[in-house]
Protein backbone atom coordinates (compact mmCIF):
# COMPACT_ATOMS: atom_id res chain seq x y z
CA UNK A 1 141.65 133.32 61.28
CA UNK A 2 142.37 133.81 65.28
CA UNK A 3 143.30 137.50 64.04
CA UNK A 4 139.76 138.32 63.56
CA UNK A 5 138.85 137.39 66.95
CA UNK A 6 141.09 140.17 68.28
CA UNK A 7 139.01 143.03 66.89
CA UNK A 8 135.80 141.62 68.28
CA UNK A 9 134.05 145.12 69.03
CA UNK A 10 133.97 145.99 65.96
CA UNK A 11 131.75 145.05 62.78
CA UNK A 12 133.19 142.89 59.95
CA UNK A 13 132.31 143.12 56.43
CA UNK A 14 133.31 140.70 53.78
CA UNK A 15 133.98 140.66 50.59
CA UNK A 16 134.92 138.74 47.37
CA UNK A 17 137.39 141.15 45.79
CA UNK A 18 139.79 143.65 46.48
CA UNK A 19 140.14 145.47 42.85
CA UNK A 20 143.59 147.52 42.66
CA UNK A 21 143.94 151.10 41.32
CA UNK A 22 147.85 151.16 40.19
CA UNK A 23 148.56 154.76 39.23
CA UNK A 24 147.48 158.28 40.50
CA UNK A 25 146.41 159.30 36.43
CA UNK A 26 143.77 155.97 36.86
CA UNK A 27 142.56 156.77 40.11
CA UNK A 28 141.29 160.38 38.18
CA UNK A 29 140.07 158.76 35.46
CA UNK A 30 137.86 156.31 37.73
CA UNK A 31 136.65 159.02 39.80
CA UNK A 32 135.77 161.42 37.01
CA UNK A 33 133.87 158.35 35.28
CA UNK A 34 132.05 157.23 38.63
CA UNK A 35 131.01 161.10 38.94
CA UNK A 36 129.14 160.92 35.85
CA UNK A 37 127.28 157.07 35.82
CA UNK A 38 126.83 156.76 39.59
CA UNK A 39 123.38 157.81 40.88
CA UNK A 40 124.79 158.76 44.85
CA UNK A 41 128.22 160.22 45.09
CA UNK A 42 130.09 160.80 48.89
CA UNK A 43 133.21 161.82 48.83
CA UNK A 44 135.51 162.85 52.03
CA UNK A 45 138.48 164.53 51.36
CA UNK A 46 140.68 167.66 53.58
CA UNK A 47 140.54 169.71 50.55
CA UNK A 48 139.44 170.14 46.73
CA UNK A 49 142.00 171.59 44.61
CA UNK A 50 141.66 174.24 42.15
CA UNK A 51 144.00 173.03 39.11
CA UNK A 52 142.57 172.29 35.56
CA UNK A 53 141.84 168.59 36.58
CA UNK A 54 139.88 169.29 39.40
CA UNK A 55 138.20 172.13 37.21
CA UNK A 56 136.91 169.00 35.43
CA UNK A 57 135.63 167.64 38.33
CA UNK A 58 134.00 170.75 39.80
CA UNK A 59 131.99 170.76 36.18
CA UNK A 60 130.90 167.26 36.31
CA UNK A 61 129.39 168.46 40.15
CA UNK A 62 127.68 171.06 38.77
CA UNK A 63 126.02 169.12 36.50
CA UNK A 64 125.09 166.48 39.08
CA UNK A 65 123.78 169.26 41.26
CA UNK A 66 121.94 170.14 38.41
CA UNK A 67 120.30 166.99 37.58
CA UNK A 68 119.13 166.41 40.66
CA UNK A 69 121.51 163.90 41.46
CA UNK A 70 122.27 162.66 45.06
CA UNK A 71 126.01 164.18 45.88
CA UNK A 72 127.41 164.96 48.73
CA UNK A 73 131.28 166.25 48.82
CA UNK A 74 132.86 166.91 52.82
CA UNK A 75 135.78 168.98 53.24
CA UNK A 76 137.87 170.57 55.21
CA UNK A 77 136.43 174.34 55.94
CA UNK A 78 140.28 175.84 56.71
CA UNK A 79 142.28 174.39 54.03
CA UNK A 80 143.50 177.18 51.33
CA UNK A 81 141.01 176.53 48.42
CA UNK A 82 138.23 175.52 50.65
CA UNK A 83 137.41 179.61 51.48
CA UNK A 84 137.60 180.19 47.59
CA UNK A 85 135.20 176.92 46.81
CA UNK A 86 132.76 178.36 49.50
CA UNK A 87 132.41 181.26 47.62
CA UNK A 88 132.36 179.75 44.69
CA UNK A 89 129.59 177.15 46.03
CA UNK A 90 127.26 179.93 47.33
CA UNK A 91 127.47 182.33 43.84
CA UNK A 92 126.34 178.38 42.08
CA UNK A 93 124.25 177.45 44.96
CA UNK A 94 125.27 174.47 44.89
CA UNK A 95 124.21 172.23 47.88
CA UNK A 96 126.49 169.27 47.75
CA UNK A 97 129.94 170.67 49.53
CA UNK A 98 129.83 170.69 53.32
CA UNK A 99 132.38 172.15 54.62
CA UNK A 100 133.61 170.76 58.42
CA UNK A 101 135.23 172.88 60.96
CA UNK A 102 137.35 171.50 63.56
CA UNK A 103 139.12 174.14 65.07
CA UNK A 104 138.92 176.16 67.61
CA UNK A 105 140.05 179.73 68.36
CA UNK A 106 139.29 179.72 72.40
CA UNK A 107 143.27 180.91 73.30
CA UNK A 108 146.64 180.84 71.52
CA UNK A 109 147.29 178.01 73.91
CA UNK A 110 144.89 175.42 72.80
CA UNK A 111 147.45 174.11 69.64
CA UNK A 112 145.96 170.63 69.54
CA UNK A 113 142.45 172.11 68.69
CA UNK A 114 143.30 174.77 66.78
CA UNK A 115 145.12 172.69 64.51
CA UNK A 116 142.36 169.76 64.17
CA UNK A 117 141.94 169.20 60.77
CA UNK A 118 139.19 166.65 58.86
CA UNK A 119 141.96 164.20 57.25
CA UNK A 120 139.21 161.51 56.38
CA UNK A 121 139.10 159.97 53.15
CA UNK A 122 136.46 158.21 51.15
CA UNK A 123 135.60 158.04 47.38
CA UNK A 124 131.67 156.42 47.51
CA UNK A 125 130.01 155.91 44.18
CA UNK A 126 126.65 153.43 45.19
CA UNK A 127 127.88 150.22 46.44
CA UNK A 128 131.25 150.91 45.11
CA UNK A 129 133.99 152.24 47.61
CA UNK A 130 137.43 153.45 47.04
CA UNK A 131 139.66 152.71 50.04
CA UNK A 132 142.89 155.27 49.48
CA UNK A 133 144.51 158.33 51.67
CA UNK A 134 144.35 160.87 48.43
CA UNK A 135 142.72 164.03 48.24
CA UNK A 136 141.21 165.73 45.57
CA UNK A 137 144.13 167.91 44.40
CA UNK A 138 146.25 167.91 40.49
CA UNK A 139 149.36 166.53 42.24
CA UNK A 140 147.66 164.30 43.83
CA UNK A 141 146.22 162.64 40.25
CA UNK A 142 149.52 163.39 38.36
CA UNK A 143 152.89 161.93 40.80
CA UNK A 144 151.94 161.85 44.40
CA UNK A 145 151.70 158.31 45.06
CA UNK A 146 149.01 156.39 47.11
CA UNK A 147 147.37 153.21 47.51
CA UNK A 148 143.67 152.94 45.76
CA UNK A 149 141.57 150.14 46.25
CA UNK A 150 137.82 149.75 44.64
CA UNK A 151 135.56 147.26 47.30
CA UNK A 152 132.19 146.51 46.97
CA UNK A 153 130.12 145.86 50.06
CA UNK A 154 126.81 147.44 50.56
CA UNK A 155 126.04 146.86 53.85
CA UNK A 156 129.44 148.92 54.35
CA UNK A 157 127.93 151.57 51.89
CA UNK A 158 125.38 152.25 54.11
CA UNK A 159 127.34 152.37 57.27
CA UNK A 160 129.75 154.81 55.72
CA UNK A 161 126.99 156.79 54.12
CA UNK A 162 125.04 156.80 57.65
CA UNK A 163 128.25 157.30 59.63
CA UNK A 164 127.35 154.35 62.26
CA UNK A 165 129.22 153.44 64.70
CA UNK A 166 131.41 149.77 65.44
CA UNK A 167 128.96 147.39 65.96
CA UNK A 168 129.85 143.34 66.87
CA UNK A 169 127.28 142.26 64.08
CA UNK A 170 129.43 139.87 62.68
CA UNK A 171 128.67 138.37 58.24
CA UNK A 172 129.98 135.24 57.57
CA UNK A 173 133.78 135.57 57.96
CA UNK A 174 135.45 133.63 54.68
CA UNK A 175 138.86 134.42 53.57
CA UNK A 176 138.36 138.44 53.59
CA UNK A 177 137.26 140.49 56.08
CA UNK A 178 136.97 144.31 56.53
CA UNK A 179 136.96 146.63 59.86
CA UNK A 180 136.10 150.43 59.60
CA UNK A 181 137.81 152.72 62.49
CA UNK A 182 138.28 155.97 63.15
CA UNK A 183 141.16 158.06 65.31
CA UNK A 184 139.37 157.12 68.34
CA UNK A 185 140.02 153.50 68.06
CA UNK A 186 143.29 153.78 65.62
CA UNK A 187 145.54 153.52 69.19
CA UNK A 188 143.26 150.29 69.96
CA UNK A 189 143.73 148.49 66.70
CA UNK A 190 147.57 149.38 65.95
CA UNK A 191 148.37 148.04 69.84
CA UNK A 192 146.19 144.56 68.65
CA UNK A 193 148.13 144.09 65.36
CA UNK A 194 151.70 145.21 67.01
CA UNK A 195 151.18 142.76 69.65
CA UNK A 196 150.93 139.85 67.45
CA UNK A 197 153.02 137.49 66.63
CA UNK A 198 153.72 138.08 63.00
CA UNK A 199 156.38 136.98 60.86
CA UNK A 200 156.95 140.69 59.18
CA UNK A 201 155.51 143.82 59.86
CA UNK A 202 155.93 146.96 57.64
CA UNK A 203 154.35 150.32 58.06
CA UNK A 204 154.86 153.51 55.38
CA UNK A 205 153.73 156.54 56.57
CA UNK A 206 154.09 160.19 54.33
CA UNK A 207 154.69 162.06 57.75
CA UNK A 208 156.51 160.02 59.53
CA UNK A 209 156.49 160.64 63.75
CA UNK A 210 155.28 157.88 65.46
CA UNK A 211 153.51 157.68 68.90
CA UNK A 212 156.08 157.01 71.79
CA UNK A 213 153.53 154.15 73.00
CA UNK A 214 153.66 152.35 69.04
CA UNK A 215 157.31 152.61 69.15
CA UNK A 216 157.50 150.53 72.58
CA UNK A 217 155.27 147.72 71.39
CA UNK A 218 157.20 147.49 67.98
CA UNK A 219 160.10 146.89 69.69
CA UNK A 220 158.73 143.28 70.75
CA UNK A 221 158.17 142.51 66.80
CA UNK A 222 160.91 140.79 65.24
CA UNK A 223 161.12 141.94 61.79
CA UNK A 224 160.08 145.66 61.32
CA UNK A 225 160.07 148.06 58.42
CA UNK A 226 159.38 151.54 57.98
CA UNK A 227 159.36 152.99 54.82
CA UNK A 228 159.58 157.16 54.29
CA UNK A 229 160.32 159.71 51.74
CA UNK A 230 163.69 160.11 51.47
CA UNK A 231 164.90 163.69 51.84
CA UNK A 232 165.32 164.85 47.97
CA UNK A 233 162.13 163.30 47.18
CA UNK A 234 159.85 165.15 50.37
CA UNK A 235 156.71 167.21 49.06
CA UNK A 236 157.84 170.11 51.70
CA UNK A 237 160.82 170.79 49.76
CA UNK A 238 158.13 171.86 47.00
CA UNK A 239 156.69 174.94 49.81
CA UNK A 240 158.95 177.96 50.10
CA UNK A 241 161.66 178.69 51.93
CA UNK A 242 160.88 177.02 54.99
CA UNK A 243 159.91 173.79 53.32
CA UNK A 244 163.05 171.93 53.36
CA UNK A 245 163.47 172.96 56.74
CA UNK A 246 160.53 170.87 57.60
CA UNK A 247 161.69 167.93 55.39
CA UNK A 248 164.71 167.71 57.39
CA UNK A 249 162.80 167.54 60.96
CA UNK A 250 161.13 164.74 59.40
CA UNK A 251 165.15 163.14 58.77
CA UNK A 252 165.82 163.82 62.34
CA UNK A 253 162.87 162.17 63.76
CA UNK A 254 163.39 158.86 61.81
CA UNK A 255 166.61 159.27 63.13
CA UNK A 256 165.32 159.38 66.60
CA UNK A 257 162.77 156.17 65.83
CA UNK A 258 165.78 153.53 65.06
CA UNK A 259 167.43 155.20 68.55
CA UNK A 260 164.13 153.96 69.87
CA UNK A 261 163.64 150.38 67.95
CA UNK A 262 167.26 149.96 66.89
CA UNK A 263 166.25 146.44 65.14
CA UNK A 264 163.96 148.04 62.83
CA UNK A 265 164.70 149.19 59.70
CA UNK A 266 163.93 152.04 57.75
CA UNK A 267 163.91 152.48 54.04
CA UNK A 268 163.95 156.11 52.34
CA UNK A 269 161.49 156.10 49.41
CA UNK A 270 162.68 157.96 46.24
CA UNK A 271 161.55 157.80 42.70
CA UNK A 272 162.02 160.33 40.15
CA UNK A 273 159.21 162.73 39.33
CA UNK A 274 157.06 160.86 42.16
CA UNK A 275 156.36 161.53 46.09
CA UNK A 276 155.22 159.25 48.59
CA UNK A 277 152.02 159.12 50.17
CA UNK A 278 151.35 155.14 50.32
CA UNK A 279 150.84 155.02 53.45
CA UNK A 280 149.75 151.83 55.27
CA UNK A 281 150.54 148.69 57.40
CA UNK A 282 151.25 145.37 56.22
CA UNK A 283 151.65 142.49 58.59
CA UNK A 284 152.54 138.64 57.03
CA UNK A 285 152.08 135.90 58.92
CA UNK A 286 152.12 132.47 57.27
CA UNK A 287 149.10 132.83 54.28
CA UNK A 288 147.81 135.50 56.28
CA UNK A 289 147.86 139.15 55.67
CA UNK A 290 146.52 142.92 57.75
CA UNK A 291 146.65 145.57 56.10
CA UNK A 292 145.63 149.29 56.97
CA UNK A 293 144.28 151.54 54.35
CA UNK A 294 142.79 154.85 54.65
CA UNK A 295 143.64 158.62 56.02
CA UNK A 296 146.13 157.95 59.06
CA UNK A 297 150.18 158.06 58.35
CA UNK A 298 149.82 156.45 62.15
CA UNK A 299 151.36 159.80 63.62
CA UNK A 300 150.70 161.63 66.33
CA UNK A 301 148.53 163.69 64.11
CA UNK A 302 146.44 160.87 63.49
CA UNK A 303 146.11 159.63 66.61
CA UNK A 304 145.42 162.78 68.91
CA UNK A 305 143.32 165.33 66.85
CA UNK A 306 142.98 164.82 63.16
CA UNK A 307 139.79 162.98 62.03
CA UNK A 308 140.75 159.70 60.25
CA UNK A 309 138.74 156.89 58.42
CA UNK A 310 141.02 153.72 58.16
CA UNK A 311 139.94 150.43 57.02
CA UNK A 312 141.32 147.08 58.73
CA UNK A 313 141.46 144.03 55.65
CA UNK A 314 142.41 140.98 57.01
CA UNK A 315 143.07 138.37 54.24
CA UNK A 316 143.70 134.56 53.44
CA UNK A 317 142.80 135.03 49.81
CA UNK A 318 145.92 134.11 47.57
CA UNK A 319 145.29 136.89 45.03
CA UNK A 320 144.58 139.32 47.50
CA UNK A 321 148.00 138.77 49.49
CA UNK A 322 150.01 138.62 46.43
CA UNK A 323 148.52 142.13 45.85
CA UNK A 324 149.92 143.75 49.19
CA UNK A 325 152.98 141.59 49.11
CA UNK A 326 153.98 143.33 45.42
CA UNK A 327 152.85 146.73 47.25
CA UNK A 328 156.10 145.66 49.54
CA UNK A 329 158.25 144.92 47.01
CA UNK A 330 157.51 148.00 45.05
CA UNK A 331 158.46 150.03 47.98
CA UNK A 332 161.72 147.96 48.48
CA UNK A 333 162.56 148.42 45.14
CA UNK A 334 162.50 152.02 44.98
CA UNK A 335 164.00 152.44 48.49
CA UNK A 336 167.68 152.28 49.87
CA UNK A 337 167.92 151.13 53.64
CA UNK A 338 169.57 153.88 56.14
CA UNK A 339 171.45 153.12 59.46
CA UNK A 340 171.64 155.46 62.45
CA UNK A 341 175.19 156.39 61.14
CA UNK A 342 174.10 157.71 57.83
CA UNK A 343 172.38 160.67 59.21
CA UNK A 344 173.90 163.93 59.51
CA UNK A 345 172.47 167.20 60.79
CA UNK A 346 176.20 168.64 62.12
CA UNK A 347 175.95 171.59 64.18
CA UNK A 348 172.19 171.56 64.23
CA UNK A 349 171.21 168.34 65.75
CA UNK A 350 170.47 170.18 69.01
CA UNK A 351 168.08 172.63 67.08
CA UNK A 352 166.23 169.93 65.51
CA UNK A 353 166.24 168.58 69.10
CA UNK A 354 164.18 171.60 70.53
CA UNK A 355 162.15 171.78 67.44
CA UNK A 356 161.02 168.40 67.86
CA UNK A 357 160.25 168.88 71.65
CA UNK A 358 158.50 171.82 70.70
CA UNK A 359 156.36 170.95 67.78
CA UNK A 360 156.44 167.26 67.27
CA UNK A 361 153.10 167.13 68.98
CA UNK A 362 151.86 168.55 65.69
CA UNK A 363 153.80 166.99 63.10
């Protein structure tokens, strides 16, 4: 696979299968199992939630912690719940949560610091891995879609569990193969697989605002799909006041992204009771298939400040591309396709404007 050759600085894993997690209730059900049989649990995730399912979870810590057992849970120290799971952690003493800080509070000025957040995902339960962009929240377990994926590679284990860096130690490449990267490399990697020659390339994203630099090189792809929540269906219409406010600045800049690659085209996601967060890339080329898993929804988020853990899989295994190309179709399915004429923001397209050149940095 000349693909592979492309992404030479970093280390490949391989692996035999690629074992898929279908709804948000399963993915629960295998991480509240794995909590309980595995002997070392690592789990990244922004934030921990503090509904009745993750109650269950927080219990089945507890007793880890109390066993002895090796866990170690990262999160996001600014997030909402963290503050009340810190206190909560130091009344149990438990040891397990580590809680990351990645702001800053130097001046008012310094936005893109302040606002750092860890956005890195990983579900580790001994040489088992799930690849997915959830985080431990109800929602998240109950109708907030996402792509789950169980691998099982332990020299990967250990890199994750170590936190090492790309190295060109290379297995013997067969018909899978698996890169690790994080934000500082996402800008490398995306530029590789956008400049390729493939047949079809499709990218979902749950906060969609996309680099001007990815937007220029997906112009020179021929077949390009973006896939987004459409507006009824957008989480933020679920927070307050101002939520749907933010839902539509998301409508204007998709608008703004087919003024940019006017051969693209974008789907809006909607399916009752459900919102998208399946984000990913999938790029088809003959019997070959990329596809990005992980944290990143490939914004500028993701590729200036957040903290991401994305995971490269680069397949020729039948099975395996069947697998992503039903992921497509299931997006297709529950999509409709939107021109540049079907959007309307009337009298406050210039608003949205300036709110985009003001805070689309941060979105």
């Amino acid at each position: 696979m000349e693909i592979i050759e492309k992404f030479d600085k970093f280390k490949k894993y391989t692996f035999e299968d690629l074992i898929e997690i279908k709804k948000p209730i399963n993915f629960y059900t295998k991480i509240k199992n794995s909590m309980v049989t595995a002997n070392n649990v690592i789990i990244f995730s922004m934030y921990f939630g503090d509904g009745e399912m993750c109650k269950e979870l927080l219990n089945i810590i507890i007793e880890r912690e109390r066993k002895g057992m090796k866990t170690k849970i990262v999160l996001d120290k600014n997030q909402r719940t963290s503050k009340k799971l810190m206190i909560f952690a130091n009344e149990k003493n438990l040891k397990c949560f580590q809680f990351l800080d990645l702001s800053t509070c130097i001046d008012f000025l310094r936005l893109k610091e302040i606002s750092a957040q860890f956005h890195s995902k990983l579900y580790m339960f001994d040489d088992e891995i799930i690849l997915t962009g959830a985080n431990l929240e109800d929602y998240y377990f109950k109708n907030r879609l996402d792509r789950y994926f169980i691998i099982k590679n332990r020299a990967l284990g250990e890199d994750l569990q170590n936190l090492k860096t790309s190295s060109r130690i290379i297995q013997n490449i067969r018909n899978n193969c698996l890169i690790k990267y994080g934000r500082q490399d996402e800008k490398y990697v995306l530029e590789v697989l956008f400049n390729t020659d493939f047949d079809s390339v499709v990218l979902s994203s749950a906060y969609f605002n996309l680099p001007s630099a990815y937007c220029d090189i997906l112009k020179k792809q021929k077949n390009v799909n973006f896939f987004v929540s459409a507006p009824k269906y957008n989480i933020f219409n679920n927070f307050g006041k101002f939520g749907p406010f933010i839902s539509k600045l998301y409508e204007f800049i998709s608008y703004r992204t087919l003024q940019k690659i006017p051969k693209a085209t974008l789907y809006q996601f909607g399916l009752e009771g459900y919102t998208l967060h399946k984000k990913g890339i999938w790029a088809f080329k003959d019997d070959i298939c990329v596809s990005i898993l992980g944290s990143s929804n490939f914004n500028r988020r993701s590729s200036e400040r957040d903290e991401e853990l994305n995971f490269c899989v680069i397949t020729q295994d039948p099975k395996i591309y069947k697998i992503f190309n039903v992921e497509v179709s299931f997006l297709k399915i529950n999509s409709k396709s939107v021109q540049i004429s079907n959007f309307n923001f009337g009298k406050y397209k210039i608003l949205y404007l300036i709110l985009f050149l003001l805070f689309g940095r941060f979105l």
